[in-house]
C-alpha atoms as a PDB file:
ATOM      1  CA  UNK A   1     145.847  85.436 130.283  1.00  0.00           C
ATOM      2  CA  UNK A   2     144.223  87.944 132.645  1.00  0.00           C
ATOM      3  CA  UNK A   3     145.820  91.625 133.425  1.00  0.00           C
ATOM      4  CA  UNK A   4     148.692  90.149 135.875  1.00  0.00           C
ATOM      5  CA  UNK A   5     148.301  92.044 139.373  1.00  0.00           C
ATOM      6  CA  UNK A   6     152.076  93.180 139.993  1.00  0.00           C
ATOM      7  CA  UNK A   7     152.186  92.240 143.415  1.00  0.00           C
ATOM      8  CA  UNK A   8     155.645  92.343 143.510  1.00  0.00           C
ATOM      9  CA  UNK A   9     157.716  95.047 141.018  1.00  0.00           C
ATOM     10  CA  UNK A  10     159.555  91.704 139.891  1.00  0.00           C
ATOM     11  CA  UNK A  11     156.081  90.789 138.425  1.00  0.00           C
ATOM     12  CA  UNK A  12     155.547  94.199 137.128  1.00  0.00           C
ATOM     13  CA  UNK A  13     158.924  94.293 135.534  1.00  0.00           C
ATOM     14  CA  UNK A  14     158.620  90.852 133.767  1.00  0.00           C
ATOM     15  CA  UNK A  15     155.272  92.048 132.079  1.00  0.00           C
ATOM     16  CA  UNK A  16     156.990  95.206 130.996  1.00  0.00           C
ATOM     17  CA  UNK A  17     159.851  93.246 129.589  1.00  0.00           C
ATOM     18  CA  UNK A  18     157.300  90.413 127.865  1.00  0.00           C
ATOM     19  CA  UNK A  19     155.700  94.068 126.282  1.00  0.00           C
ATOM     20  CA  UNK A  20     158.659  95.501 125.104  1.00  0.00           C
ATOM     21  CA  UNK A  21     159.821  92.294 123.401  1.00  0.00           C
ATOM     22  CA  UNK A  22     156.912  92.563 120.910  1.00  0.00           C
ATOM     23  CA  UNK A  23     158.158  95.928 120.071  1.00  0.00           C
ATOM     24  CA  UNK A  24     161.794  94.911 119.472  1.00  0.00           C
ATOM     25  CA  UNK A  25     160.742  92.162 116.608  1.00  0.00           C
ATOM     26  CA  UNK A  26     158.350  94.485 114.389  1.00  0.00           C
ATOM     27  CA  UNK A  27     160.930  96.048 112.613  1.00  0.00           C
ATOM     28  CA  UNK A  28     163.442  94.317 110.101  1.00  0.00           C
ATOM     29  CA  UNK A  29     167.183  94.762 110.807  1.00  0.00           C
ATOM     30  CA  UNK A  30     169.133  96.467 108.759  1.00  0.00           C
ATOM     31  CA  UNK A  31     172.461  98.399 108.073  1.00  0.00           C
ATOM     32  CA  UNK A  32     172.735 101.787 107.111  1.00  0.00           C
ATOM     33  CA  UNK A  33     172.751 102.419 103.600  1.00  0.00           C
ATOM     34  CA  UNK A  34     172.450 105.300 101.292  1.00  0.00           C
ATOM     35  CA  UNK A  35     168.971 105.990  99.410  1.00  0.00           C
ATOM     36  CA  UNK A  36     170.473 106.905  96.425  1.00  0.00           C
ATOM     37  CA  UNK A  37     166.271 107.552  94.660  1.00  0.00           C
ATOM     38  CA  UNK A  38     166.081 109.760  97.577  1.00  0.00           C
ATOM     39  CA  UNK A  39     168.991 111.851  96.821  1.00  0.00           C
ATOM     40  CA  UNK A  40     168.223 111.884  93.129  1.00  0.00           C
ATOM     41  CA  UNK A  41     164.429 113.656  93.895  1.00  0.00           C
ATOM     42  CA  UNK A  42     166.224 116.248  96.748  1.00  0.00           C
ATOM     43  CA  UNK A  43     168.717 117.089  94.154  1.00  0.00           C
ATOM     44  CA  UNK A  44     166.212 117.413  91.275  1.00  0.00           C
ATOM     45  CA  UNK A  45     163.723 119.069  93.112  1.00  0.00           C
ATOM     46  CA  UNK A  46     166.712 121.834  94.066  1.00  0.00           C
ATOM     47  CA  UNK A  47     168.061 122.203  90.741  1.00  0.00           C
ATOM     48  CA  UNK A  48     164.234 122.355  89.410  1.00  0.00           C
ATOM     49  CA  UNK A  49     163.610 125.297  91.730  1.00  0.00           C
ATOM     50  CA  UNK A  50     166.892 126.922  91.474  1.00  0.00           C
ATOM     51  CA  UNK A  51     166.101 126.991  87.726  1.00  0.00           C
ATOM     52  CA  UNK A  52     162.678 128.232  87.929  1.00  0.00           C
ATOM     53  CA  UNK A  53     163.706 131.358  89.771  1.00  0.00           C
ATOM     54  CA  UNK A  54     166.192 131.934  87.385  1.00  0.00           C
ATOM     55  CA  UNK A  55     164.302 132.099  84.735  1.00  0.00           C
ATOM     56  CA  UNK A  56     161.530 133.820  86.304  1.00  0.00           C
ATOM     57  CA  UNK A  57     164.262 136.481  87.799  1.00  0.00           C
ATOM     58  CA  UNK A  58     165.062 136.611  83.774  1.00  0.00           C
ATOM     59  CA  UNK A  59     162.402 136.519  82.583  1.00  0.00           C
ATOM     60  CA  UNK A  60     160.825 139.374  85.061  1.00  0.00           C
ATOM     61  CA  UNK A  61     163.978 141.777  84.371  1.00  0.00           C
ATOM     62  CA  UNK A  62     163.814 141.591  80.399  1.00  0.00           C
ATOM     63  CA  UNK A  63     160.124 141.783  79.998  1.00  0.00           C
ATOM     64  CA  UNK A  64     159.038 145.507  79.071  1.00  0.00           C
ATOM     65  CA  UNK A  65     156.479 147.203  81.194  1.00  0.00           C
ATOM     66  CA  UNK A  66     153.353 147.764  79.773  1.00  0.00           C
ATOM     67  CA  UNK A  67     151.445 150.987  79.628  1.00  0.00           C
ATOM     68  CA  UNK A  68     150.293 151.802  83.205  1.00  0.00           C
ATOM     69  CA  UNK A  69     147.142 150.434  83.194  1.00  0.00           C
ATOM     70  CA  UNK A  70     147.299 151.872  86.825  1.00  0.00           C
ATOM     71  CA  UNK A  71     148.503 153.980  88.494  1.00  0.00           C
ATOM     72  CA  UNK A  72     151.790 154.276  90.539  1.00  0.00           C
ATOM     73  CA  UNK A  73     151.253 153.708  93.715  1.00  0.00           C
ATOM     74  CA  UNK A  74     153.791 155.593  96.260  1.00  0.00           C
ATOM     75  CA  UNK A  75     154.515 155.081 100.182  1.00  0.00           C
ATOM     76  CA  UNK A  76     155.946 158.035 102.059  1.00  0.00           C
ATOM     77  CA  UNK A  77     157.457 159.263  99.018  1.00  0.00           C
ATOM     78  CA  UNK A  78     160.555 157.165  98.969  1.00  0.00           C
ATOM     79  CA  UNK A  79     158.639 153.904  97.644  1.00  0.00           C
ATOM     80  CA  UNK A  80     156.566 153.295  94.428  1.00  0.00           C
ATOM     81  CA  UNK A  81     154.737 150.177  92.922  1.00  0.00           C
ATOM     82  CA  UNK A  82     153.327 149.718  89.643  1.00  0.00           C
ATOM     83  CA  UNK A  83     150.427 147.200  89.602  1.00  0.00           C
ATOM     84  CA  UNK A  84     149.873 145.523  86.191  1.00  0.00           C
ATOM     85  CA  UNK A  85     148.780 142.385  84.765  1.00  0.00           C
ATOM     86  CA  UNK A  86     150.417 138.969  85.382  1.00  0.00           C
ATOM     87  CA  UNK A  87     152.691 137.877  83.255  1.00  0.00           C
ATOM     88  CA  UNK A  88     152.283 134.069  81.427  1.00  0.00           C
ATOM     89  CA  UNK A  89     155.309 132.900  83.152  1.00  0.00           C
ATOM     90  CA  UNK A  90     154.005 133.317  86.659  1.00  0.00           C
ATOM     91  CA  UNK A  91     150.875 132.112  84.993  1.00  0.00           C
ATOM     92  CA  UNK A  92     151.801 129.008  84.021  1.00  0.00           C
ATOM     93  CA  UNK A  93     154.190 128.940  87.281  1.00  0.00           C
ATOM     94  CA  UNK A  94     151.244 128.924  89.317  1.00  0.00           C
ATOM     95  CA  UNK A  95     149.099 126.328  87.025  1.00  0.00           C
ATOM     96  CA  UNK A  96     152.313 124.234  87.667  1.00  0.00           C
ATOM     97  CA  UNK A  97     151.974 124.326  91.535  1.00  0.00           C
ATOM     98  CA  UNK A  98     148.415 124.082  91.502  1.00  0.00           C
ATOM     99  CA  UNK A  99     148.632 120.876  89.755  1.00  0.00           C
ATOM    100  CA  UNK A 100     151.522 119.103  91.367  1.00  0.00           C
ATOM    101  CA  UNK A 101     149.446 120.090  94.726  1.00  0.00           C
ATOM    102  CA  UNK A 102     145.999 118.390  92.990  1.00  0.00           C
ATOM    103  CA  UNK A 103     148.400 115.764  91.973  1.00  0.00           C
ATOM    104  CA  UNK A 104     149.678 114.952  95.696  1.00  0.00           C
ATOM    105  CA  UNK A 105     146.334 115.258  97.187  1.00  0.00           C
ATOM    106  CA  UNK A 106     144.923 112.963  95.231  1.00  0.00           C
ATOM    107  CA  UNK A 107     147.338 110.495  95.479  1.00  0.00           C
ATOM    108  CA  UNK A 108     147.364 110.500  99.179  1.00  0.00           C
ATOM    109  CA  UNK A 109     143.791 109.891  99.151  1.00  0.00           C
ATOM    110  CA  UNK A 110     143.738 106.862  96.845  1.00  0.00           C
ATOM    111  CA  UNK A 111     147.114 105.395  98.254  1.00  0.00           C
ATOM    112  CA  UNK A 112     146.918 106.833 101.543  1.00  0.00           C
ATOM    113  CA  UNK A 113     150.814 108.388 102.691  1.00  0.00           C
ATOM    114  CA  UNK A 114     153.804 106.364 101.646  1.00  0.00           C
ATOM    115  CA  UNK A 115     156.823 107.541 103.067  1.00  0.00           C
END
């Protein structure tokens, strides 16, 4: 079957219908329901973080400062920053992300996105 010409918008308007029909079957019917996995990861993923900062805020407050290894660096006189090493938390914090992002990558590359 050939491009029809839409001589008349009748015509025109039965091919658009004919179109639109293919569209309306693709997808499955179904009710609305609650994705409970879904919940469980948003929820986990919160609490995970929520916890991490905690612990890092914690962690970052009870730790002593070493000796300054540099010097105290101060802005207009009312501000003042002490550069020093990393500590392991944000270490392994950041080994953490680096990994879940290698993690994700990868899988979207072998599986392609699933969502």
């Amino acid at each position: 079957m050939g491009m029809p010409r839409g001589d008349s918008p009748a015509k025109a308007h039965q091919y658009y219908e004919y179109l639109q029909s293919h569209q309306q079957t693709m997808q499955v019917p179904a009710t609305w329901h609650v994705r409970w996995l879904d919940l469980a990861w948003l929820w986990g993923f919160l609490i995970a973080l929520a916890l991490i900062i905690i612990l890092w805020l914690w962690q970052y407050r009870s730790t002593r400062q070493r000796a300054a290894l540099y010097p105290v660096d101060q802005f207009g006189g009312y501000t003042s920053e002490l550069a020093g090493p990393a500590t392991l938390f944000f270490v392994l914090f950041c080994v953490i992300i680096a990994a879940w992002a290698v993690v994700l990558i990868v899988g979207h590359l072998i599986w392609g996105q699933k969502f």
